[in-house]
Protein backbone atom coordinates (compact mmCIF):
# COMPACT_ATOMS: atom_id res chain seq x y z
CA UNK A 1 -13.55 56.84 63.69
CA UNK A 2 -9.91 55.82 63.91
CA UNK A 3 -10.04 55.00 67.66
CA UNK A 4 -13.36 53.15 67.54
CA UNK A 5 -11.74 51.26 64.84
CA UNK A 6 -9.01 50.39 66.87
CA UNK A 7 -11.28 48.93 70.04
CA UNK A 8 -11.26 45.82 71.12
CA UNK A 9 -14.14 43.78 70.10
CA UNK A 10 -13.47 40.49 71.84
CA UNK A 11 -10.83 39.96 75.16
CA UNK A 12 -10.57 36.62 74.64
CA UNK A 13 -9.10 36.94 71.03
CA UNK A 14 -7.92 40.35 71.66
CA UNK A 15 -9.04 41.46 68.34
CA UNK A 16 -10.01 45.13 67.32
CA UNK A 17 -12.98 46.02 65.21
CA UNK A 18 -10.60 46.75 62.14
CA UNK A 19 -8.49 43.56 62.74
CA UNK A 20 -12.51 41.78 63.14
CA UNK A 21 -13.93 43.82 60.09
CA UNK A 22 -11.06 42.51 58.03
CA UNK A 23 -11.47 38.25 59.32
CA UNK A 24 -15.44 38.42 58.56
CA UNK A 25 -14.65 40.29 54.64
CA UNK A 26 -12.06 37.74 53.76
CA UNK A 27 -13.96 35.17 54.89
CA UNK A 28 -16.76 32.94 53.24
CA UNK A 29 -17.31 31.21 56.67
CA UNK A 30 -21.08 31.40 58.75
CA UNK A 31 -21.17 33.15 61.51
CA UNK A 32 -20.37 30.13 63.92
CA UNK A 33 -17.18 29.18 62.39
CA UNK A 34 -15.72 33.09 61.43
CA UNK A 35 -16.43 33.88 64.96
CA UNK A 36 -14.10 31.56 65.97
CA UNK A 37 -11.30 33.18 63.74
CA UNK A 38 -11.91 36.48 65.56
CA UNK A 39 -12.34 35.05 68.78
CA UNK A 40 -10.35 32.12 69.57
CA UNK A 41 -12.56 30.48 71.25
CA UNK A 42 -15.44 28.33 72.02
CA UNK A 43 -17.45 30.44 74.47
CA UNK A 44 -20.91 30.55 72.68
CA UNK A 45 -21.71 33.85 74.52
CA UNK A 46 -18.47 35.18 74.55
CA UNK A 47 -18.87 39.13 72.79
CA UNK A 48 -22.15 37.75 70.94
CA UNK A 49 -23.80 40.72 70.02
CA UNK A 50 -21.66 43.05 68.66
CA UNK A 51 -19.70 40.46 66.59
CA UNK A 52 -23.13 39.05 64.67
CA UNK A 53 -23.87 42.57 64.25
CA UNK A 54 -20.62 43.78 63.24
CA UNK A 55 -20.51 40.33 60.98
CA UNK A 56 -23.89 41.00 59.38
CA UNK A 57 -22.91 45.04 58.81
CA UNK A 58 -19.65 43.56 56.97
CA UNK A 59 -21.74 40.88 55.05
CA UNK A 60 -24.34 44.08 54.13
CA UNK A 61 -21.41 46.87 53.40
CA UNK A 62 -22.59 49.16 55.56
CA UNK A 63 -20.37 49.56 59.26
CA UNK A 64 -21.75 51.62 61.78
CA UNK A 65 -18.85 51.83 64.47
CA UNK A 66 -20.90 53.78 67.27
CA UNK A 67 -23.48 50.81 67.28
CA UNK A 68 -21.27 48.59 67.63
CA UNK A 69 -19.22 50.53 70.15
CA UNK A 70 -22.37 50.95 72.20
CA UNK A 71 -22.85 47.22 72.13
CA UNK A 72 -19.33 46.63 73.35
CA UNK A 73 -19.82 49.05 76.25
CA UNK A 74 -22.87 47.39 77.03
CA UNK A 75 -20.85 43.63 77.54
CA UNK A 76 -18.42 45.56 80.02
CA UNK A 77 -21.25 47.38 82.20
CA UNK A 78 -22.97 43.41 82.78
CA UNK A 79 -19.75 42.18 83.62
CA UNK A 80 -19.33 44.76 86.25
CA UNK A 81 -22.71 44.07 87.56
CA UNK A 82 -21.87 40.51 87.51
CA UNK A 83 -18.29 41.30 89.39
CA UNK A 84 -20.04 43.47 91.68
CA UNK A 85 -22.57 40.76 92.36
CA UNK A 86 -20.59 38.21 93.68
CA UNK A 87 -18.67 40.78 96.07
CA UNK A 88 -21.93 41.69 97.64
C-alpha cells in the first residue's frame, strides 16, 4: 500500500497519490478548481480519470489505491500508443 501511495498521480504537478489524497481532504474546492492544486495546470485532460476518481473516493472516505493505480497505468499505455503512433 505504501508504494502505491507514493505513485505519481499527475507528471505535470508531480504529485503522489498521498501528497493528492491530502490537497482534495483539506480542501472545500470542486473538482475543477482542487484539480488545479494537485496538478498545476490547465490541461483539461491532463490525468482526468484517476484524479475525479481518486477526488470522489476522498470526498466518499473510502480509497481504493489499486483502482486508481490501474487507472494511472492505463494514461501511460495511451501515451505510448500515441508516441508510438507518430513514429510509425
Amino acid at each position: 500500500m505504501k508504494e502505491l501511495e507514493d505513485k505519481i498521480i499527475c507528471q505535470c504537478g508531480d504529485k503522489s497519490i498521498k501528497q493528492a489524497i491530502e490537497i482534495f481532504s483539506s480542501s472545500s474546492l470542486p473538482y475543477k478548481k482542487a484539480k488545479k492544486l494537485v496538478t498545476q495546470c490547465d490541461h483539461a485532460a491532463c490525468c482526468r480519470d484517476p484524479l475525479m476518481r481518486l477526488f470522489h473516493m476522498v470526498k466518499s472516505g473510502e480509497i481504493d489505491y489499486q483502482e486508481i493505480d490501474l487507472l494511472i497505468e492505463q494514461i501511460d499505455i495511451k501515451k505510448c500508443n500515441i508516441k508510438n503512433q507518430e513514429n510509425v
